[in-house]
C-alpha atoms as a PDB file:
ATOM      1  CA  UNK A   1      -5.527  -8.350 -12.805  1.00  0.00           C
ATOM      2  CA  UNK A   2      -8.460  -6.112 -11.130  1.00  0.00           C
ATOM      3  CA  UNK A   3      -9.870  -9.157  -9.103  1.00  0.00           C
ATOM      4  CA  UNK A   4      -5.823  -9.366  -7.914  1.00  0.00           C
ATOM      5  CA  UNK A   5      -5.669  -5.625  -7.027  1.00  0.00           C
ATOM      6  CA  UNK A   6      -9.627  -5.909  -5.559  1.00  0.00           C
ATOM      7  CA  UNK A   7      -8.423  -8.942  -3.164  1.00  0.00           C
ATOM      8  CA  UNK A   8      -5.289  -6.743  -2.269  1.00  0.00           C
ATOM      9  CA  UNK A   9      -7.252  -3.559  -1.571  1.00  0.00           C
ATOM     10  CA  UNK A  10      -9.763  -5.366   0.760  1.00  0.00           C
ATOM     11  CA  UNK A  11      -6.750  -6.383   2.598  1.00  0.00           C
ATOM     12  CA  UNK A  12      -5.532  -3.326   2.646  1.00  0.00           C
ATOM     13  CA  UNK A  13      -8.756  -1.940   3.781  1.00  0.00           C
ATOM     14  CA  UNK A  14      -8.779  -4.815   6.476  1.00  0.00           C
ATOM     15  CA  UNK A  15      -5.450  -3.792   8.313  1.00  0.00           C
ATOM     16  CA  UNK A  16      -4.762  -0.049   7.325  1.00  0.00           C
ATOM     17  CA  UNK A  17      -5.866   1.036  11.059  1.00  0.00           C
ATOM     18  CA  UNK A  18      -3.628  -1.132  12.693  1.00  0.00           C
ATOM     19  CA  UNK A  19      -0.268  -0.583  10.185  1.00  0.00           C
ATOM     20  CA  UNK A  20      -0.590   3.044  10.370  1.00  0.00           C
ATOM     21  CA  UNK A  21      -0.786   3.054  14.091  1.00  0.00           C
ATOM     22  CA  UNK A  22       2.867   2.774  14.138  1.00  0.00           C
ATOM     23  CA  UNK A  23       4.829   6.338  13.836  1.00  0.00           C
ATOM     24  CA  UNK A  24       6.491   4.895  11.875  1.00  0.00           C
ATOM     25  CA  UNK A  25       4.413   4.277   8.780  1.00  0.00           C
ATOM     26  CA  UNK A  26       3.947   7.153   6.464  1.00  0.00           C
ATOM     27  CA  UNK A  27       1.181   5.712   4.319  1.00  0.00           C
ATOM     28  CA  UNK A  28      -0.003   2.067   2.740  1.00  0.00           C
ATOM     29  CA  UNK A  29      -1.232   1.459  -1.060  1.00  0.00           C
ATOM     30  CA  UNK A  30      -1.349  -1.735  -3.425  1.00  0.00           C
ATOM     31  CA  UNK A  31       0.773  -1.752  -6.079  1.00  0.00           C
ATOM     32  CA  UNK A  32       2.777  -4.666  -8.106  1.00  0.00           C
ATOM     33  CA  UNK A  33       3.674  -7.829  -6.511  1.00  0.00           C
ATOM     34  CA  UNK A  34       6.936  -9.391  -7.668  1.00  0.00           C
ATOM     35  CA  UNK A  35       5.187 -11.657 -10.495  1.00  0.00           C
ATOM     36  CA  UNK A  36       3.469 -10.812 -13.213  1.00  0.00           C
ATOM     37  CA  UNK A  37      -0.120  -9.989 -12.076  1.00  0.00           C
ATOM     38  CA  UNK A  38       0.792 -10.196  -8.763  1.00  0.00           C
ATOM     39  CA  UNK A  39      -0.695  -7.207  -6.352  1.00  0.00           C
ATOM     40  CA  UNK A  40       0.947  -6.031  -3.163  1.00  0.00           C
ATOM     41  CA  UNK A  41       0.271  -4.031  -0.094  1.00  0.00           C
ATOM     42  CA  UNK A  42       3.137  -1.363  -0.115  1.00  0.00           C
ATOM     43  CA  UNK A  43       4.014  -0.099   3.626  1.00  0.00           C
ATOM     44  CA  UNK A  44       5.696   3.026   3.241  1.00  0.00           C
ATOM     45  CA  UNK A  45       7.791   3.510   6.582  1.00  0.00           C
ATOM     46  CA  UNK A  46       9.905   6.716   7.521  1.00  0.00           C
ATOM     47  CA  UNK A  47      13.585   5.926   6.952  1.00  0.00           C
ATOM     48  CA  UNK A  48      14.634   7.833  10.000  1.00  0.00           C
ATOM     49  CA  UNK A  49      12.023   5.907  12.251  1.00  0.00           C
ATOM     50  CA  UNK A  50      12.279   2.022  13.421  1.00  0.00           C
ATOM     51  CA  UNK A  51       9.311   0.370  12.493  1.00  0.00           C
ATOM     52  CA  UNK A  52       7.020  -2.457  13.891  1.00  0.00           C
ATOM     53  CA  UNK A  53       7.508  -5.895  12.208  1.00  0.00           C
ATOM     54  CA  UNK A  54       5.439  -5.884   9.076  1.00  0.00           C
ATOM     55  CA  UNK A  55       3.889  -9.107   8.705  1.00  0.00           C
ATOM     56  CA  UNK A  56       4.861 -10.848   5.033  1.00  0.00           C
ATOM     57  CA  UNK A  57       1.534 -11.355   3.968  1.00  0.00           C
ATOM     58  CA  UNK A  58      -1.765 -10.125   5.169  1.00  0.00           C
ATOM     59  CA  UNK A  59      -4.939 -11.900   4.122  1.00  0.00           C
ATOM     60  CA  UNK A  60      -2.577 -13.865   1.991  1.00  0.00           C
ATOM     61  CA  UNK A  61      -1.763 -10.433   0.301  1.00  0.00           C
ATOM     62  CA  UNK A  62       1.678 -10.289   0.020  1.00  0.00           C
ATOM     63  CA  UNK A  63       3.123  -6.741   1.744  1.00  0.00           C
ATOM     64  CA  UNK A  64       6.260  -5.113   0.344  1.00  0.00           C
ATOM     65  CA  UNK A  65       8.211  -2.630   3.011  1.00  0.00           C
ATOM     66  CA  UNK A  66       9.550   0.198   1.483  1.00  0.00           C
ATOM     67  CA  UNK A  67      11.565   3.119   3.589  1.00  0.00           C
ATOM     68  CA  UNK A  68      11.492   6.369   2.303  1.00  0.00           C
ATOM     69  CA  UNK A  69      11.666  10.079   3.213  1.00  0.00           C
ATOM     70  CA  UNK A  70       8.991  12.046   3.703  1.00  0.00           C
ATOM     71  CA  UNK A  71       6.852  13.287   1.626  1.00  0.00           C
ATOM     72  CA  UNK A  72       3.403  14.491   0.652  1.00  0.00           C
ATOM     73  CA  UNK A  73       0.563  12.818  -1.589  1.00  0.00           C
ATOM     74  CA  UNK A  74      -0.542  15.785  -4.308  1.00  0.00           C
ATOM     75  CA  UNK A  75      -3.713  14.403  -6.281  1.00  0.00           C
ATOM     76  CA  UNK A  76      -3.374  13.158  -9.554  1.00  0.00           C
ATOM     77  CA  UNK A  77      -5.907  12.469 -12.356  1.00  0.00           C
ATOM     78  CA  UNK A  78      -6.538   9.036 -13.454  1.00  0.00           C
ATOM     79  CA  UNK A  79      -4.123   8.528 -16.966  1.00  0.00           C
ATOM     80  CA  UNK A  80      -6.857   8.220 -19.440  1.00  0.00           C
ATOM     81  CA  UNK A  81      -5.311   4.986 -20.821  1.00  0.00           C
ATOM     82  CA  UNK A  82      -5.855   3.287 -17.456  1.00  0.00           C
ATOM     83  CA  UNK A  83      -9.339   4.741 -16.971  1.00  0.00           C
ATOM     84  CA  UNK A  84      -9.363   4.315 -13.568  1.00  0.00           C
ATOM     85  CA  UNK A  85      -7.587   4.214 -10.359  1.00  0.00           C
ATOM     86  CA  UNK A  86      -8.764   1.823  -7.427  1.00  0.00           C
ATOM     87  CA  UNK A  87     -11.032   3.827  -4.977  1.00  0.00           C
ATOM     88  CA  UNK A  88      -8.770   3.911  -1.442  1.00  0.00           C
ATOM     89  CA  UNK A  89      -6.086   2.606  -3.234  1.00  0.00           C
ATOM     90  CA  UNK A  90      -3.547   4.594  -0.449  1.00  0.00           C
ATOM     91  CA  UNK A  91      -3.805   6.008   2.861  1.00  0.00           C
ATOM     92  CA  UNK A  92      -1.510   8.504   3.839  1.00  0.00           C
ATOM     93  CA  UNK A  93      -1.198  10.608   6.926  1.00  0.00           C
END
């Protein structure tokens, strides 16, 4: 599963600039695909804003769309059963 979420980040990484160019994007992360050990990049867009096309995959990285309110990104620990949370794993504005 990390080399899934790795590959997923690096797209992430890859197209972050251009996704949250849009006003309409609030932030972007990687979080679960549909299938088991499946990795996704999650576009968070503003429910009350129309939104560019979000392209189904990026660097064959599937991208999930999801509209929401709001909000703010508070930092949270790592959960010490995890032991770690992927560096960059969201960008927020």
């Amino acid at each position: 599963m990390d080399a899934e979420i790795d590959r997923a980040a690096t797209a992430k990484r890859n197209h972050v600039a251009a996704l949250m160019a849009d006003p309409a994007i609030i932030g972007v992360g990687v979080g679960a695909g549909d299938s088991p050990g499946e990795a996704a990049i999650i576009v968070f867009a503003d429910q009350a804003k129309s939104h560019r096309p979000i392209p189904a995959t990026l660097d064959g990285v599937k991208t999930k769309v999801k509209s929401v309110e709001r909000f703010h990104a508070f930092y949270v620990q790592a959960c010490p059963a995890k032991k770690r949370i992927h560096p960059k794993s969201i960008s927020l504005r």
